[in-house]
Protein backbone atom coordinates (compact mmCIF):
# COMPACT_ATOMS: atom_id res chain seq x y z
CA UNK A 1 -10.16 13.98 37.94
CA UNK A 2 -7.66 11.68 36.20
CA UNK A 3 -5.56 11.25 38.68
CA UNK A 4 -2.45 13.13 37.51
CA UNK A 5 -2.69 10.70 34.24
CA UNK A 6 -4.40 14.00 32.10
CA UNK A 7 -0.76 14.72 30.69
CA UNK A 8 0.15 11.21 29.84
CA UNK A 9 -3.34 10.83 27.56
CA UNK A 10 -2.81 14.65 25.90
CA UNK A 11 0.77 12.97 24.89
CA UNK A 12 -1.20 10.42 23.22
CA UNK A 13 -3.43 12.53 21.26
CA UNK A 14 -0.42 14.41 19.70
CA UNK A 15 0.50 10.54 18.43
CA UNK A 16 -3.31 9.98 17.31
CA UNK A 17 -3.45 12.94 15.46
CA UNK A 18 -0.11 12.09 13.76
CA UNK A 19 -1.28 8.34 13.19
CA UNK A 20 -4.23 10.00 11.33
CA UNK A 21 -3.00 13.23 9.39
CA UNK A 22 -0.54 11.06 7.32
CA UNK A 23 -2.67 7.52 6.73
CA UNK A 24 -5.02 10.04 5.22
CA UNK A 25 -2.01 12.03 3.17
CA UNK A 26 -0.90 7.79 2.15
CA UNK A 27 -4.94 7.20 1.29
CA UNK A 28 -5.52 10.28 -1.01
CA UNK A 29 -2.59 8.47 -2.78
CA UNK A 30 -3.43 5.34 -2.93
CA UNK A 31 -6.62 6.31 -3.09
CA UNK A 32 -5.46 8.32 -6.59
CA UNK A 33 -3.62 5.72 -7.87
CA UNK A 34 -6.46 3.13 -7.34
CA UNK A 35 -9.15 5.21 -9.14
CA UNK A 36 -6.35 6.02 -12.11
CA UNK A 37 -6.88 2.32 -12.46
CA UNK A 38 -9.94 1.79 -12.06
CA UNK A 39 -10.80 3.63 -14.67
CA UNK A 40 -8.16 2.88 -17.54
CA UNK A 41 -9.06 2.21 -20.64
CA UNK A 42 -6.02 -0.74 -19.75
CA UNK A 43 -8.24 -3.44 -18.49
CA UNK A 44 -6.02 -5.72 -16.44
CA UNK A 45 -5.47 -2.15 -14.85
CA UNK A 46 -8.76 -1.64 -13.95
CA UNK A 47 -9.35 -4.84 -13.28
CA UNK A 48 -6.22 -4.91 -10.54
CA UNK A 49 -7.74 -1.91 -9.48
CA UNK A 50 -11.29 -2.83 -8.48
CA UNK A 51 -9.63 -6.22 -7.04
CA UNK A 52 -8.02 -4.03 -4.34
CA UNK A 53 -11.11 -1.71 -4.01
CA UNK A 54 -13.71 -4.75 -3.67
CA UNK A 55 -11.06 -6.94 -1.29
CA UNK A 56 -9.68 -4.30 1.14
CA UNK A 57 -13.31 -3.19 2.12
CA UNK A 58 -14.69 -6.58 2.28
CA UNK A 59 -12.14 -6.99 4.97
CA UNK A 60 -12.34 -5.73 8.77
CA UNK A 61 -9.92 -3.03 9.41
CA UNK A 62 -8.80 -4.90 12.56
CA UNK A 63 -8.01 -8.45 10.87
CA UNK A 64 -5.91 -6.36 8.15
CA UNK A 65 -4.02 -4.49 11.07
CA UNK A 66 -2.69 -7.57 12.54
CA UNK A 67 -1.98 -9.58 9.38
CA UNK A 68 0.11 -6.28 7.68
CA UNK A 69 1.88 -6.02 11.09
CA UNK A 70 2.81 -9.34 11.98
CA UNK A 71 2.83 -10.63 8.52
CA UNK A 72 5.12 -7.97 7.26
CA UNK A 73 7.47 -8.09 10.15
CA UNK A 74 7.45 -11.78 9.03
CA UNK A 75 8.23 -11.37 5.39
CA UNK A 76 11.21 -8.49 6.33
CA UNK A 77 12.60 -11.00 8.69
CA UNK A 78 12.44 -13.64 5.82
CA UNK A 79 13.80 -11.84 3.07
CA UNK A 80 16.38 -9.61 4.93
CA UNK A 81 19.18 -12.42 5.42
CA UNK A 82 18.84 -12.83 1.55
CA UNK A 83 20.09 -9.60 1.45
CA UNK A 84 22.76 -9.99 3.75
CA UNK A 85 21.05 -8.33 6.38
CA UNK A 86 21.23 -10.49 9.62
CA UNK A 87 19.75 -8.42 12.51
CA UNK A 88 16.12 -8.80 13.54
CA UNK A 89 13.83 -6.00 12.11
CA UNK A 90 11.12 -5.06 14.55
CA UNK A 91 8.26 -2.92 12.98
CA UNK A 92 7.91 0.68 14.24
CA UNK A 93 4.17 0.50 15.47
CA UNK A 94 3.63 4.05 14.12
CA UNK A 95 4.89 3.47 10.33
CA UNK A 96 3.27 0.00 10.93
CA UNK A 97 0.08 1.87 11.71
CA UNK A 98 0.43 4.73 9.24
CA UNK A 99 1.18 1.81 5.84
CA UNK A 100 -1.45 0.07 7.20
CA UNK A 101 -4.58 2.82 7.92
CA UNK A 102 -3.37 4.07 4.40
CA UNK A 103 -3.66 1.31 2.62
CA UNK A 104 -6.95 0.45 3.97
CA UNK A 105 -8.31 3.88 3.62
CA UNK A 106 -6.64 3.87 0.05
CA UNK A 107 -9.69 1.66 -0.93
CA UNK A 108 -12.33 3.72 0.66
CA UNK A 109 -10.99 6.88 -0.99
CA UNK A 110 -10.55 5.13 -4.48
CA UNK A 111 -14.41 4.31 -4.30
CA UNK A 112 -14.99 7.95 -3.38
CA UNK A 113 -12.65 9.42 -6.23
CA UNK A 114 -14.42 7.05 -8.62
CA UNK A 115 -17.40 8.20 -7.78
CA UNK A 116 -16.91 11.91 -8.32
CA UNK A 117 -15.03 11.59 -11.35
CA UNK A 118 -18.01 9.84 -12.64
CA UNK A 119 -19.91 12.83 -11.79
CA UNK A 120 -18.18 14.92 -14.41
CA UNK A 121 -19.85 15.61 -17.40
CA UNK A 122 -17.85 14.19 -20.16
CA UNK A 123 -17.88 17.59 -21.92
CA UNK A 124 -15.21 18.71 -19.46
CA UNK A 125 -12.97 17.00 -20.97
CA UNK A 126 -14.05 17.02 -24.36
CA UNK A 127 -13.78 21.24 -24.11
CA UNK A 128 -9.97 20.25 -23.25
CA UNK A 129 -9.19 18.44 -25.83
CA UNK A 130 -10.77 21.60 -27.78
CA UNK A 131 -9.02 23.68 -26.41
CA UNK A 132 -5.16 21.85 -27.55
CA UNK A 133 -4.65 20.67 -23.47
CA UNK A 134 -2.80 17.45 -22.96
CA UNK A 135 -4.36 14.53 -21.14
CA UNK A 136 -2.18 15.54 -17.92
CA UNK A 137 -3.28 19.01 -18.19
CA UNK A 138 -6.83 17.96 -18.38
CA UNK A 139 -6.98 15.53 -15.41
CA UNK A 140 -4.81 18.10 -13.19
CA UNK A 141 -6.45 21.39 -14.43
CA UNK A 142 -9.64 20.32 -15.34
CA UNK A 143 -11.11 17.49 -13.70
CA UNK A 144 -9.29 17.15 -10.24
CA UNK A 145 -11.18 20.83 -9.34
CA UNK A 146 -14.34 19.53 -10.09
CA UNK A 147 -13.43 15.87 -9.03
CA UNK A 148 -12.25 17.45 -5.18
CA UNK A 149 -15.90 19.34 -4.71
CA UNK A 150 -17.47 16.74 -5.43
CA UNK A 151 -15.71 14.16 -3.10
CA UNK A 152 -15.63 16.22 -0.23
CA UNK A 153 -18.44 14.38 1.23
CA UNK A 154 -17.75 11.20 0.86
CA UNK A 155 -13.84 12.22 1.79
CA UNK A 156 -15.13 14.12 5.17
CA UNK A 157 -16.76 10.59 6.29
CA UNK A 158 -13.80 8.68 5.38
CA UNK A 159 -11.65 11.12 7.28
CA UNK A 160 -14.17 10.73 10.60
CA UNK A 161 -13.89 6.79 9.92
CA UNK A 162 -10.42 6.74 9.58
CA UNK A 163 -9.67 8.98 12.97
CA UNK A 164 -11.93 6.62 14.62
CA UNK A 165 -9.78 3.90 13.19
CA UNK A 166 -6.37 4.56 14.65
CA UNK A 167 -7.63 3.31 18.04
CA UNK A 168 -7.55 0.11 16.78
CA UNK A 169 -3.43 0.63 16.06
CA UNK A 170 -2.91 0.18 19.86
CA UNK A 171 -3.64 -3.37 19.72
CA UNK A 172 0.21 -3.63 18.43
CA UNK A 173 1.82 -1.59 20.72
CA UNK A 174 1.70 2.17 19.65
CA UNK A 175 1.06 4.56 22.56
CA UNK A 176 -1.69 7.12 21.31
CA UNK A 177 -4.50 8.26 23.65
CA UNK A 178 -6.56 5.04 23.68
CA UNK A 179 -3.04 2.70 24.64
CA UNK A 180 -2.67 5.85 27.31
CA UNK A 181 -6.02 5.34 28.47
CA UNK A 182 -5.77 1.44 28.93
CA UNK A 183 -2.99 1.42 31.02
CA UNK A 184 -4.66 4.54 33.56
CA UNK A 185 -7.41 2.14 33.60
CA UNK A 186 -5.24 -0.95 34.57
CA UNK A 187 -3.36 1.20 37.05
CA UNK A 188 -6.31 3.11 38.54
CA UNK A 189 -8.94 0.43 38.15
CA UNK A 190 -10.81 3.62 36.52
CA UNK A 191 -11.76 2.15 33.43
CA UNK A 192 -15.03 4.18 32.94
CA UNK A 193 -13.47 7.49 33.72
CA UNK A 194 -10.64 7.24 30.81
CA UNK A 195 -12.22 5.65 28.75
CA UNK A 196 -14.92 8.40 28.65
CA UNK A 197 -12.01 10.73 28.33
CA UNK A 198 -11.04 9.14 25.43
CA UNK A 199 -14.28 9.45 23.82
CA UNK A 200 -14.66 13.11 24.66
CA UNK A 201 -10.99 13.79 22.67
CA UNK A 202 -12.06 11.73 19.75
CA UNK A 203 -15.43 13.69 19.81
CA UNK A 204 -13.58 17.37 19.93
CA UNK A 205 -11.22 16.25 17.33
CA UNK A 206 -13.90 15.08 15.16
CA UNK A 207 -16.17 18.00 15.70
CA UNK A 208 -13.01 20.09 14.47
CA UNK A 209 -12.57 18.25 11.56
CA UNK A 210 -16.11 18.87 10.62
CA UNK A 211 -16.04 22.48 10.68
CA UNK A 212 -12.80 22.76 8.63
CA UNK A 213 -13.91 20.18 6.06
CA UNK A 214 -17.32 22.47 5.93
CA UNK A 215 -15.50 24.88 5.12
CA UNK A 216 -13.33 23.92 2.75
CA UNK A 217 -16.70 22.38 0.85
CA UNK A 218 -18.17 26.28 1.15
CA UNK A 219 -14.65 27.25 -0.52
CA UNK A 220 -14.62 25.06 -3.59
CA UNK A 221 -18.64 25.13 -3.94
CA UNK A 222 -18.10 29.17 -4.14
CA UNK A 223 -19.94 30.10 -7.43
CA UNK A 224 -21.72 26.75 -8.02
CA UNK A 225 -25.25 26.78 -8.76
CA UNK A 226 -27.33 24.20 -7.38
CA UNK A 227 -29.87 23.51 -9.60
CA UNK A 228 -33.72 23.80 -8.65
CA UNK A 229 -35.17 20.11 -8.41
């Protein structure tokens, strides 16, 4: 059906998936950091920090793929000879891809963290205090629980968005599924049939990701009463 190209795409997926899994692992940190900000009683911090929330998502993805790619390789190229270094540095498209999907995401997750801490009643923390904890032991022990319930949601659809996303890293040269899938259709002059393919792998990996994340929601929800409207 593919035309003896099925094993050359299924390489590519392997490369998607690995694209995705660790933009997401750079998000949640950026995506940590940013909402640490954004909420500090420091207000050039939180100010810094809702100027990279509101900028990065007023941005297309694709327009900040090409200008942290080329404009990176750019600046390493500039300030490498300062530093004695003389050879040309050509970006690895994957690490390009992975910085970049992260610290896009990063943004998307700090809205979502923001959002759930929010959500917290205030007591929480006030019991904490109570209770002799430190601020670190309240943030990690008390509110990050609660805080991680509550943003599965909006953390699932940034996940589905984000896999969706890493299509867009072939435009610089990285060979996952949808690069694969191009070139079958240049060679084959098959563009329907891969490109279909293509959809149907991004569809099963999504559908995956659903179940998990539901499931991981039913885990930390376990024992939470939803109250009767």
């Amino acid at each position: 059906m593919l035309n003896g190209y099925a094993g050359v795409i299924l390489d590519g997926v392997w490369l998607t998936l690995q694209l995705a899994l660790s933009s997401m692992a750079l998000a949640i940190v950026l995506g940590l950091i940013g909402v640490a900000m954004r909420l500090s009683p420091v207000r050039w911090l939180a100010r810094l920090g809702d100027l990279y929330s509101t900028v990065i998502r007023g941005i297309p993805d694709l327009v900040l793929i090409l200008l942290i790619f080329y404009g990176g390789q750019n600046l390493l190229n500039t300030v490498a000879p300062m530093l004695g270094h003389d050879d040309y540095i050509d970006l690895d498209p994957l690490v390009s891809g992975i910085v970049t999907l992260g610290f896009i995401f990063g943004a998307y997750l700090s809205e979502t963290f923001r959002g759930a801490f929010m959500a917290i009643p205030k007591g929480q923390a006030e019991a904490g205090m109570a209770y002799g904890m430190s601020s670190l032991q309240i943030f990690f022990r008390v509110l990050v629980p609660q805080m991680i319930r509550l943003a599965i949601p909006g953390f699932t659809n940034n996940w589905l968005v984000l896999t969706k996303a890493t299509a867009l890293i072939s435009v610089v040269g990285l060979q996952d599924m949808m690069f694969k899938a191009k070139q079958a259709a240049d060679a084959t002059r098959q563009p329907f049939t891969f490109y279909l393919a293509v959809a149907a792998l991004y569809l099963v990996i999504t559908s995956v990701s659903l179940l998990i994340l539901r499931a991981v929601e039913k885990r930390y929800s376990a024992g939470v009463k939803v109250a009767d409207l």
